[in-house]
C-alpha atoms as a PDB file:
ATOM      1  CA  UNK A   1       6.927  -6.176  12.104  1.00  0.00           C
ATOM      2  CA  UNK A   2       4.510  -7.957  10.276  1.00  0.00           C
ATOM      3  CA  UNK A   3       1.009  -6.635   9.963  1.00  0.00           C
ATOM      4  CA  UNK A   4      -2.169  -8.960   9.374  1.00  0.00           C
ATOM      5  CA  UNK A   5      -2.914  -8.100   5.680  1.00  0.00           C
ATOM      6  CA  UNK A   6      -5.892 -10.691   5.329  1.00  0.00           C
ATOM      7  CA  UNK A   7      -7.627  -7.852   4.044  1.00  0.00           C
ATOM      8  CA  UNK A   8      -6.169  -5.913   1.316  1.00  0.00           C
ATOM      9  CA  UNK A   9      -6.188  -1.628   1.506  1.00  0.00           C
ATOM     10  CA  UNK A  10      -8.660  -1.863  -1.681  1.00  0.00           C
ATOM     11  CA  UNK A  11     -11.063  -3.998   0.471  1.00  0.00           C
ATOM     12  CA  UNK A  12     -10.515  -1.628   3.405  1.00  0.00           C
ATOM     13  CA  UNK A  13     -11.763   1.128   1.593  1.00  0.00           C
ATOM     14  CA  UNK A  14     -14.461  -0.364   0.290  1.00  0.00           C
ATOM     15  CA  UNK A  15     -16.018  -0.840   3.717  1.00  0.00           C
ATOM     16  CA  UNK A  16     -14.948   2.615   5.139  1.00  0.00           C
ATOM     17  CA  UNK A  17     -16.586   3.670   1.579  1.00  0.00           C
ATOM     18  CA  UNK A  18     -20.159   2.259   3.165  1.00  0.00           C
ATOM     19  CA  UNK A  19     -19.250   3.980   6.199  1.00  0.00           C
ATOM     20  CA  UNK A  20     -19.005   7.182   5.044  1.00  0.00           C
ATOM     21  CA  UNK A  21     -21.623   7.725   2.184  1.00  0.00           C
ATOM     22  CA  UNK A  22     -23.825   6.804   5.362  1.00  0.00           C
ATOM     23  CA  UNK A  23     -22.498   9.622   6.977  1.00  0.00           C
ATOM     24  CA  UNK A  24     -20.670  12.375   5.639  1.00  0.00           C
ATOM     25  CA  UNK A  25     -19.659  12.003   2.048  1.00  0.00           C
ATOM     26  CA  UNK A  26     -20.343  15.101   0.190  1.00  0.00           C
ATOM     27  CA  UNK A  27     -22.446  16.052  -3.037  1.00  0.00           C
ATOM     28  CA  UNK A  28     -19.751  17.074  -4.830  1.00  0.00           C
ATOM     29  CA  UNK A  29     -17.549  13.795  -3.445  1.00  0.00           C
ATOM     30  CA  UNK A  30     -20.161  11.545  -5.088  1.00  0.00           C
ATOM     31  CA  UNK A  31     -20.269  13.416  -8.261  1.00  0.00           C
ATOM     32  CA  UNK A  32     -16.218  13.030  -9.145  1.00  0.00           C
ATOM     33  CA  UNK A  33     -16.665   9.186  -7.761  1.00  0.00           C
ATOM     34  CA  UNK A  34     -19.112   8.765 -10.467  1.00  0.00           C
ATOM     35  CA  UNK A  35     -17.171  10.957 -13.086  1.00  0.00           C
ATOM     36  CA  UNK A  36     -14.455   8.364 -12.248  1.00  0.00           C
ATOM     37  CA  UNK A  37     -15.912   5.236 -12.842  1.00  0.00           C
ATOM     38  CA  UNK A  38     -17.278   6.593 -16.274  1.00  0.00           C
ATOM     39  CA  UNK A  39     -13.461   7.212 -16.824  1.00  0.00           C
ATOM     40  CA  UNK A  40     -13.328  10.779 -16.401  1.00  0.00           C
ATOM     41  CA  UNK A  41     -10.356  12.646 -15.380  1.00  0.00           C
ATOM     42  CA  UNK A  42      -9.566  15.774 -13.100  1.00  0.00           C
ATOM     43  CA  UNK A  43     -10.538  13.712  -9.512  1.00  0.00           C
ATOM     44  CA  UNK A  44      -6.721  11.874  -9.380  1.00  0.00           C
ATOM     45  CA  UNK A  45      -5.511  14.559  -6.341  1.00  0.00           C
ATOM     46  CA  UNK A  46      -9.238  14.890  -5.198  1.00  0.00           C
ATOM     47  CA  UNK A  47      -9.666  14.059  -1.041  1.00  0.00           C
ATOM     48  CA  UNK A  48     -13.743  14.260  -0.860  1.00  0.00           C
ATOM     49  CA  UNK A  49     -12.964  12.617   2.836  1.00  0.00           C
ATOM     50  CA  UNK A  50     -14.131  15.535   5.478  1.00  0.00           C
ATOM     51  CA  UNK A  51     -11.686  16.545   8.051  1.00  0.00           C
ATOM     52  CA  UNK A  52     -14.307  15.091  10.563  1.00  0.00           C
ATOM     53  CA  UNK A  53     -14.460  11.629   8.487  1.00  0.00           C
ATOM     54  CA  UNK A  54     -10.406  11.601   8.690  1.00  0.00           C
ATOM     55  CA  UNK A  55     -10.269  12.699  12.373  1.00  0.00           C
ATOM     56  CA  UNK A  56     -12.892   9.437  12.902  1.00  0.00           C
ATOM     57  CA  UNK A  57     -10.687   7.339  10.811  1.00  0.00           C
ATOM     58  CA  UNK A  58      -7.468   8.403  12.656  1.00  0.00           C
ATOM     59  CA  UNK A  59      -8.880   7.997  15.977  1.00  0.00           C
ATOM     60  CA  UNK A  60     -10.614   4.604  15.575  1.00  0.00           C
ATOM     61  CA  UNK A  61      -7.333   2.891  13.602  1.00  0.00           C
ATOM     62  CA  UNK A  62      -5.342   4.741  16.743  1.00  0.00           C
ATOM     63  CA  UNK A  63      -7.238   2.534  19.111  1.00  0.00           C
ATOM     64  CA  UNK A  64      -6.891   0.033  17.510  1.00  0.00           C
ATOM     65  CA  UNK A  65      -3.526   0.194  17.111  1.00  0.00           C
ATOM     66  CA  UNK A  66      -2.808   0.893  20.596  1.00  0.00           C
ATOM     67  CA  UNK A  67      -4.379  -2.128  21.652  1.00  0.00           C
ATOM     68  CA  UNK A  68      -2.390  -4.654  19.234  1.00  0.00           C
ATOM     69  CA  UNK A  69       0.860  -2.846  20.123  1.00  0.00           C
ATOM     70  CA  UNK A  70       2.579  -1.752  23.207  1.00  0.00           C
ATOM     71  CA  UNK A  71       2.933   2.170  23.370  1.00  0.00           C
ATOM     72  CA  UNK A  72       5.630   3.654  25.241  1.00  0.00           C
ATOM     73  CA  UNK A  73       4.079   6.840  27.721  1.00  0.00           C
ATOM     74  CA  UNK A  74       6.824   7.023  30.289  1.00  0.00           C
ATOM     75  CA  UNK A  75      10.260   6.478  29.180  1.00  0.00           C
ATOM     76  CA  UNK A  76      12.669   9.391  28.648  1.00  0.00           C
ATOM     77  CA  UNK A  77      12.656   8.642  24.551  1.00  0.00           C
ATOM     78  CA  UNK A  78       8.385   9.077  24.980  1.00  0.00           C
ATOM     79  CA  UNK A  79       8.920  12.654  26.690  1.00  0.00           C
ATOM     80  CA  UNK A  80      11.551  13.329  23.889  1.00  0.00           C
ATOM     81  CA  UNK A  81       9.272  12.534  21.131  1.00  0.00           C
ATOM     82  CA  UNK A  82       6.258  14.333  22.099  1.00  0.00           C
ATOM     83  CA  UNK A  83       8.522  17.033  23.333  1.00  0.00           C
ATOM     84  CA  UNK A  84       9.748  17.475  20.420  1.00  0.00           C
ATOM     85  CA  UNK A  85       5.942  16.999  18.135  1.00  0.00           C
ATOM     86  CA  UNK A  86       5.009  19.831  20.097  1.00  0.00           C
ATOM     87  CA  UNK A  87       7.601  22.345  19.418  1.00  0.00           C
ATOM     88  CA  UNK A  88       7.701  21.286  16.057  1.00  0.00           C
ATOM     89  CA  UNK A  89       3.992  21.526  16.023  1.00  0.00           C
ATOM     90  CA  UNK A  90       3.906  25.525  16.903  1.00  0.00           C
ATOM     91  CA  UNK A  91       5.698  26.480  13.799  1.00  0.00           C
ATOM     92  CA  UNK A  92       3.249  24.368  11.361  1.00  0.00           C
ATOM     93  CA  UNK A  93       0.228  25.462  10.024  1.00  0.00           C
ATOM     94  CA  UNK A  94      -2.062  23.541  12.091  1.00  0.00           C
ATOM     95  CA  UNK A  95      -5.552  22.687  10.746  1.00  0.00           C
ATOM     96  CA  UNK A  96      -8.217  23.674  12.936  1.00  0.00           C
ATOM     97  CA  UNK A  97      -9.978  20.982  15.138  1.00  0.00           C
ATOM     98  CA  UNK A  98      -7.017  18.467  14.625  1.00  0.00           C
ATOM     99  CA  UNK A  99      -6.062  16.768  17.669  1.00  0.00           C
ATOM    100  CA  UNK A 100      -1.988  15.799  16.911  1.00  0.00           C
ATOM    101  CA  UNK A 101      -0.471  13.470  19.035  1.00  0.00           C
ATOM    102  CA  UNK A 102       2.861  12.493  18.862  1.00  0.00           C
ATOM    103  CA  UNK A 103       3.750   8.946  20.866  1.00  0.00           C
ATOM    104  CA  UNK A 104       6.035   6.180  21.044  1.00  0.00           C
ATOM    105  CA  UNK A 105       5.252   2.027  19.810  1.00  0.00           C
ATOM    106  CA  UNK A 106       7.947   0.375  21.693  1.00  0.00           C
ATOM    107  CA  UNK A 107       8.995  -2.078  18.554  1.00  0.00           C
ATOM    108  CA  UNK A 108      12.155  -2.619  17.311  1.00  0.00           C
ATOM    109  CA  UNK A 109      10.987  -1.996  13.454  1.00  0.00           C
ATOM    110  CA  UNK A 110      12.622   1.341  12.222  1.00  0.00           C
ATOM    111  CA  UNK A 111       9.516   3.307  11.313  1.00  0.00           C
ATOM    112  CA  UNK A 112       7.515   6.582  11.914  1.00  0.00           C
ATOM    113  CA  UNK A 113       3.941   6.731  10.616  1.00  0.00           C
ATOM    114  CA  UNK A 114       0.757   9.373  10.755  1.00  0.00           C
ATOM    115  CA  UNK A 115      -2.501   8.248  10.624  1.00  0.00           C
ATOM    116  CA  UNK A 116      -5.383  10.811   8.992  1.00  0.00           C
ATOM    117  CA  UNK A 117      -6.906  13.537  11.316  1.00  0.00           C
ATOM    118  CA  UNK A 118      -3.073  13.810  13.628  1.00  0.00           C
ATOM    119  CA  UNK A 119      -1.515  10.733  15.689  1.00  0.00           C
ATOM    120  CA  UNK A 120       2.175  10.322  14.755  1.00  0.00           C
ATOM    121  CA  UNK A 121       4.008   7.030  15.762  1.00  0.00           C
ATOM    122  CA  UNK A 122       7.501   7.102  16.260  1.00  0.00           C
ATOM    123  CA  UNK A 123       8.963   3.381  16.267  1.00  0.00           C
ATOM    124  CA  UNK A 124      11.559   1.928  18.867  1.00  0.00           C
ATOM    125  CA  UNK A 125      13.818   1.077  16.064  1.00  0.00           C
ATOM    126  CA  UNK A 126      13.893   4.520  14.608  1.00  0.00           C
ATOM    127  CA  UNK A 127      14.890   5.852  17.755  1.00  0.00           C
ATOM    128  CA  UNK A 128      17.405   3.558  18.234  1.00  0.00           C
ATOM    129  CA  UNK A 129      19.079   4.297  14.849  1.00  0.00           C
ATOM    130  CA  UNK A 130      18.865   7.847  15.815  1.00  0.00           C
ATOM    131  CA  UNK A 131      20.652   8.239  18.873  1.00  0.00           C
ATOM    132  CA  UNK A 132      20.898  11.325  20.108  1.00  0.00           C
ATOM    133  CA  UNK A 133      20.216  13.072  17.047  1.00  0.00           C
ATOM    134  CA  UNK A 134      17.466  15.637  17.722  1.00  0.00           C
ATOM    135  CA  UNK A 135      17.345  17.361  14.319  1.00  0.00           C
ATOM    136  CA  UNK A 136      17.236  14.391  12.806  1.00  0.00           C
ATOM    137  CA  UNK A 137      14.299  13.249  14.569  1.00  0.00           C
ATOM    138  CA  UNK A 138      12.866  16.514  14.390  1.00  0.00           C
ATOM    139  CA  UNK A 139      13.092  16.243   9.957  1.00  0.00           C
ATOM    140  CA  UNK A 140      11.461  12.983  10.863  1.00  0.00           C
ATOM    141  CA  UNK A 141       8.419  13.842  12.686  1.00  0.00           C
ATOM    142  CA  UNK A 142       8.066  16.874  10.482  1.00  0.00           C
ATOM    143  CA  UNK A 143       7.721  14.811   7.505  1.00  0.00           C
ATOM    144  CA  UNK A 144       4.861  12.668   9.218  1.00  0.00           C
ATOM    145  CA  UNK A 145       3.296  16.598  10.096  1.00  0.00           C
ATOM    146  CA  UNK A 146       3.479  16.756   6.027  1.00  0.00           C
ATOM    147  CA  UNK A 147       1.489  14.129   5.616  1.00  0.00           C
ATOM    148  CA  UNK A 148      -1.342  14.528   7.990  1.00  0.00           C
ATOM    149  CA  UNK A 149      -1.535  18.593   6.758  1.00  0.00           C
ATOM    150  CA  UNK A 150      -0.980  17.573   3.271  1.00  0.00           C
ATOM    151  CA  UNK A 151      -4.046  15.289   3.621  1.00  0.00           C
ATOM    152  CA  UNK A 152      -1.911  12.603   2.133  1.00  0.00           C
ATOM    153  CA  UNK A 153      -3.455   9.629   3.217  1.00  0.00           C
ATOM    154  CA  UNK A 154      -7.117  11.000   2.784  1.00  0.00           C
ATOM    155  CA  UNK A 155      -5.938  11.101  -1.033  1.00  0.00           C
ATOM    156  CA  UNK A 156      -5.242   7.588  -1.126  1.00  0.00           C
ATOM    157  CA  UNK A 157      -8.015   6.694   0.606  1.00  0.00           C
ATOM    158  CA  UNK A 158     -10.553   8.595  -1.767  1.00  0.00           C
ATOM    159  CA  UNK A 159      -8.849   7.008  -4.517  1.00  0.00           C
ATOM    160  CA  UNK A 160      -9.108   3.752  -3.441  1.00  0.00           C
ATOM    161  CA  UNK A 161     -12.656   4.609  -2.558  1.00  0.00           C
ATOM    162  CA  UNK A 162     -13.133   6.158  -6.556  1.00  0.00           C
ATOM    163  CA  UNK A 163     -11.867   3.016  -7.866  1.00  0.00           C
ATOM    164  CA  UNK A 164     -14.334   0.581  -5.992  1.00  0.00           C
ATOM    165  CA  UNK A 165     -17.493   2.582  -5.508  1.00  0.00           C
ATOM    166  CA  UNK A 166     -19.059  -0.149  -7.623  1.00  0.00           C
ATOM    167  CA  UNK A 167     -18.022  -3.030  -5.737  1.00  0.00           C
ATOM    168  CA  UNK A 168     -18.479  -1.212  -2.509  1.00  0.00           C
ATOM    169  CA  UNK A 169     -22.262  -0.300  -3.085  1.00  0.00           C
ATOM    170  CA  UNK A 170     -22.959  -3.761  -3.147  1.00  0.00           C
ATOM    171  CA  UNK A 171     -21.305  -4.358   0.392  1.00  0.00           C
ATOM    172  CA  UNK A 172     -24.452  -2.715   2.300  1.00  0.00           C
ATOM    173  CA  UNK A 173     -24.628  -5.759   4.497  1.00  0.00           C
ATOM    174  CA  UNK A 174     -20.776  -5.675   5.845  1.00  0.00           C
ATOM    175  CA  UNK A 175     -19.493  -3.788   8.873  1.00  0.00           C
ATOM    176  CA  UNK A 176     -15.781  -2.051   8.872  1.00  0.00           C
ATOM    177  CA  UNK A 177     -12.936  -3.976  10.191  1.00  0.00           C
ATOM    178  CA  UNK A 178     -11.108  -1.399  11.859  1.00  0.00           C
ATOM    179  CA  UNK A 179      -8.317  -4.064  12.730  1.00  0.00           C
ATOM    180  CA  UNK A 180      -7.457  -4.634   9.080  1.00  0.00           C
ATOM    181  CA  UNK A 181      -8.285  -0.664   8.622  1.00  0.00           C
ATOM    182  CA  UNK A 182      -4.990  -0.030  10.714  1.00  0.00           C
ATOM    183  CA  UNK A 183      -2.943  -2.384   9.706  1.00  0.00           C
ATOM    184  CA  UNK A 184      -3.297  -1.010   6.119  1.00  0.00           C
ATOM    185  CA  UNK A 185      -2.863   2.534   7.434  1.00  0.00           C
ATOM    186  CA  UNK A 186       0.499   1.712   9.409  1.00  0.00           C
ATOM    187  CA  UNK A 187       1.941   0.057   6.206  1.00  0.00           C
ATOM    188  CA  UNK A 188       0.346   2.598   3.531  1.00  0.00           C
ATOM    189  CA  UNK A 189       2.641   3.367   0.632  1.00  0.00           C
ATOM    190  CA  UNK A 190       2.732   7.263  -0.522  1.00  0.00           C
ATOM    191  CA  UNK A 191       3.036   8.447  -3.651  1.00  0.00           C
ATOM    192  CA  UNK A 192       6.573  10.047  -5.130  1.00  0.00           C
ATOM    193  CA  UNK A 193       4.814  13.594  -5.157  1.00  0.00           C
ATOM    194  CA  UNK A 194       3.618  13.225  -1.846  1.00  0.00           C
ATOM    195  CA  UNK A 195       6.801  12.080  -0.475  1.00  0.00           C
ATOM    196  CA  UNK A 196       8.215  15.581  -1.848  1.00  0.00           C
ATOM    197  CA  UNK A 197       5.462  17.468  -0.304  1.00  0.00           C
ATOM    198  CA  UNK A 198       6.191  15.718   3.202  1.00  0.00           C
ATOM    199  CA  UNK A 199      10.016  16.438   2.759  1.00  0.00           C
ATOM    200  CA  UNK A 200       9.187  19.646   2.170  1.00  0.00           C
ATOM    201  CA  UNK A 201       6.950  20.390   4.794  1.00  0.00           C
ATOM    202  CA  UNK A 202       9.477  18.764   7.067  1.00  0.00           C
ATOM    203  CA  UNK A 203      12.054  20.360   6.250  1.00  0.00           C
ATOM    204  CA  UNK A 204      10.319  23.791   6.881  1.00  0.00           C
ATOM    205  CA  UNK A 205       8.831  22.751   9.884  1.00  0.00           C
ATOM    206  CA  UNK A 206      11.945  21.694  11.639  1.00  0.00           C
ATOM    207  CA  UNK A 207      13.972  24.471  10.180  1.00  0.00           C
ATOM    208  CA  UNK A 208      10.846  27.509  11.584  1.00  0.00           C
ATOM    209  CA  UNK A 209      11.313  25.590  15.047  1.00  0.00           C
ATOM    210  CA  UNK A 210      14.874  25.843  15.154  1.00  0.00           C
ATOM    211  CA  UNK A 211      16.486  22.426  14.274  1.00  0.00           C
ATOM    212  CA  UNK A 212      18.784  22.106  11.643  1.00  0.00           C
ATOM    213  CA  UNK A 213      17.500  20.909   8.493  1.00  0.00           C
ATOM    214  CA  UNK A 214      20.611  19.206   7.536  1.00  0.00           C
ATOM    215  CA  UNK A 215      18.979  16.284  10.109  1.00  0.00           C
ATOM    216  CA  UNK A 216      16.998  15.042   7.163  1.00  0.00           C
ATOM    217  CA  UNK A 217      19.912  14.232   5.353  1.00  0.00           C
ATOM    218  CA  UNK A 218      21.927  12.706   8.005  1.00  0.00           C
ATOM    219  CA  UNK A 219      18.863  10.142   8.659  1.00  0.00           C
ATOM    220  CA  UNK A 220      18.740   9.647   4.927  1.00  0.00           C
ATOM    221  CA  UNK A 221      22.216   8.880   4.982  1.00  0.00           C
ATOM    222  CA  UNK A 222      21.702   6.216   7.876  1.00  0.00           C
ATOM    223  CA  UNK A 223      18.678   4.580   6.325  1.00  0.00           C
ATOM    224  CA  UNK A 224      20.957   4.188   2.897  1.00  0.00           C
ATOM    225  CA  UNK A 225      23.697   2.504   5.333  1.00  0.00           C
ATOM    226  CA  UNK A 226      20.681   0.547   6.676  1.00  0.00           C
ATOM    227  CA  UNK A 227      19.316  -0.773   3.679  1.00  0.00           C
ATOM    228  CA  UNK A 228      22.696  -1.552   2.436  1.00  0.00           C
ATOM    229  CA  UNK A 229      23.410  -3.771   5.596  1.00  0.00           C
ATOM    230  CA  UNK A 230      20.251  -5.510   5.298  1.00  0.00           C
ATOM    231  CA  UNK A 231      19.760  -6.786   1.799  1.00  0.00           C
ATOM    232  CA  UNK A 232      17.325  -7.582   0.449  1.00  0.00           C
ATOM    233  CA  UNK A 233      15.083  -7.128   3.819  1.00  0.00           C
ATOM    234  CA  UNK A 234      14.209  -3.848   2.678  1.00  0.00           C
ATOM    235  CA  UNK A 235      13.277  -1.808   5.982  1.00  0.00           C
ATOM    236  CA  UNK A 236       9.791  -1.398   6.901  1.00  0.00           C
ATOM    237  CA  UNK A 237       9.815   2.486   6.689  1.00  0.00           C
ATOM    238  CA  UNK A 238      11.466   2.115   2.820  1.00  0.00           C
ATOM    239  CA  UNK A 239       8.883  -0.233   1.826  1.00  0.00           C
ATOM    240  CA  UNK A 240       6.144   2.776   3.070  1.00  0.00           C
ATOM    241  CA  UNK A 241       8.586   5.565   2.149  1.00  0.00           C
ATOM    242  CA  UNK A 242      11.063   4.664  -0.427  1.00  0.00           C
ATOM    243  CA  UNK A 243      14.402   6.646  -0.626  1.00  0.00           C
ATOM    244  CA  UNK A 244      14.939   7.850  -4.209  1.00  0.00           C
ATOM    245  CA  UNK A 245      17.864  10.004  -5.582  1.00  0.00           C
ATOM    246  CA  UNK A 246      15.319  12.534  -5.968  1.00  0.00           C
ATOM    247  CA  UNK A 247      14.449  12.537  -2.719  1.00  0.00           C
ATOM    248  CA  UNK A 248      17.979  13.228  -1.443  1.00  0.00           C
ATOM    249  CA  UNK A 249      18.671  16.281  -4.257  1.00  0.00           C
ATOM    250  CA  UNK A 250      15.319  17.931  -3.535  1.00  0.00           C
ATOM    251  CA  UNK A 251      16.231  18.033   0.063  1.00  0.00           C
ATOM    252  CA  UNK A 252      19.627  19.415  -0.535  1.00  0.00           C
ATOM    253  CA  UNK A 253      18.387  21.368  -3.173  1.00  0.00           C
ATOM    254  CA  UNK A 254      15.199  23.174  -0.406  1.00  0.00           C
ATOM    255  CA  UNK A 255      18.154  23.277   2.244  1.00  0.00           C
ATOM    256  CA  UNK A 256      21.050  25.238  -0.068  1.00  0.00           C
ATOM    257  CA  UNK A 257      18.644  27.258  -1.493  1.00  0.00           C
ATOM    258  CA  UNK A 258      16.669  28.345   1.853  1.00  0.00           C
ATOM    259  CA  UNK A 259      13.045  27.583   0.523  1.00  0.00           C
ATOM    260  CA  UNK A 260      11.240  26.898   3.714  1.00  0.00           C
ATOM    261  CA  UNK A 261       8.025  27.669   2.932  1.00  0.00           C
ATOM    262  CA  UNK A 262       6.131  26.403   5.031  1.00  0.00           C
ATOM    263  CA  UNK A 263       5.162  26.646   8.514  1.00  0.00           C
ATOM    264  CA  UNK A 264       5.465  30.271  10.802  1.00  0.00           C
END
């Protein structure tokens, strides 16, 4: 799929920056912001975005989203997929006043993505590659859990935010493109260190609800197979979420060794 990126994620959050030192940006937020652009250090893993400001964000790029892109509520793959969010969902440590939702975008890119404040996307052309693998897609959609309860993408949002304050407070006059806000969100890049944190919250997560962990690895395996077949079109979910080596051993290495520690 290819997403309208006439707006870059460094000018997206510069508007949402406007946005939300109008309305909920903290004291202490504004302080590290300001501690950054004097080059101070200690706010690199700092989210000073709310859970109220990400729940906002979340549910305005959702709608948006859902309006560019058809989303799949009836099919037996939609049932399957939310089916399966929810019973993953009971044995992860939900945070309070999050509203998940876990739904289908009927396109043929292989991809899964979470948006701040809950809604998980599961992509047509994931499920295809899938099959009939439950635990697989269960490793899958607990990794996107990681995210949202890591607070992944409020991370690189406030950092973007800390590295444009300047330019941003001089934007007073614009108004927040939530079309270009999505697109950036759907094709956000993590970092390596979150990518761990999402396995491993996965991982747990599917493991606490009864799938086999093991899935994680199997769709690893497929997406390797994948990216061999298509060259050097690198799949949209590798571009987001690249597959290292230490990806792969850390897995192995949480599912040999039992340490599921996350989740109930």
């Amino acid at each position: 799929m290819r997403y309208d990126r006439s707006l870059r994620t460094a000018s997206c959050a510069q508007k949402w920056l406007r946005r939300s030192l109008r309305r909920s940006v903290a004291a202490a937020g504004l302080l590290c912001l300001i501690a950054a652009l004097m080059g101070a250090t200690g706010c690199k893993n700092t989210n000073f975005l709310s859970t109220k400001d990400e729940i906002r964000l979340g549910r305005d790029a959702s709608k948006e989203i859902e309006r560019r892109y058809p989303v799949d509520t009836t099919s037996a793959d939609a049932a399957r997929v939310k089916r399966i969010g929810e019973r993953i969902l009971l044995h992860a440590e939900q945070r309070p006043g999050v509203p998940y939702s876990f739904k289908v975008l009927d396109l043929r890119d292989v991809n899964a993505v979470s948006l701040p404040g809950g809604p998980i996307y599961v992509f047509r052309g994931l499920l295809d590659l899938l099959g009939d693998d439950d635990d697989a897609l269960a490793a899958v959609i607990g990794h996107e859990l990681g995210h949202v309860n890591g607070r992944h993408a409020a991370k690189q949002v406030s950092q973007q935010l800390a590295a444009n304050i300047g330019i941003t407070l001089l934007l007073r006059g614009q108004t927040a493109d939530i079309a270009s806000v999505a697109s950036d969100l759907l094709s956000l890049s993590y970092s390596r260190d979150d990518e761990y944190d999402a396995d491993r919250r996965g991982l747990s997560y599917a493991y606490r609800a009864g799938f086999d962990p093991r899935g994680l690895v199997r769709f690893f395996a497929k997406m390797q197979e994948l990216e061999k077949r298509a060259g050097s079109g690198t799949p949209e979910l590798l571009r987001t979420h690249p597959l290292t080596k230490g990806r792969i051993a850390r897995a192995e290495k949480i599912i040999e060794t039992q340490d599921f520690r996350y989740g109930k």
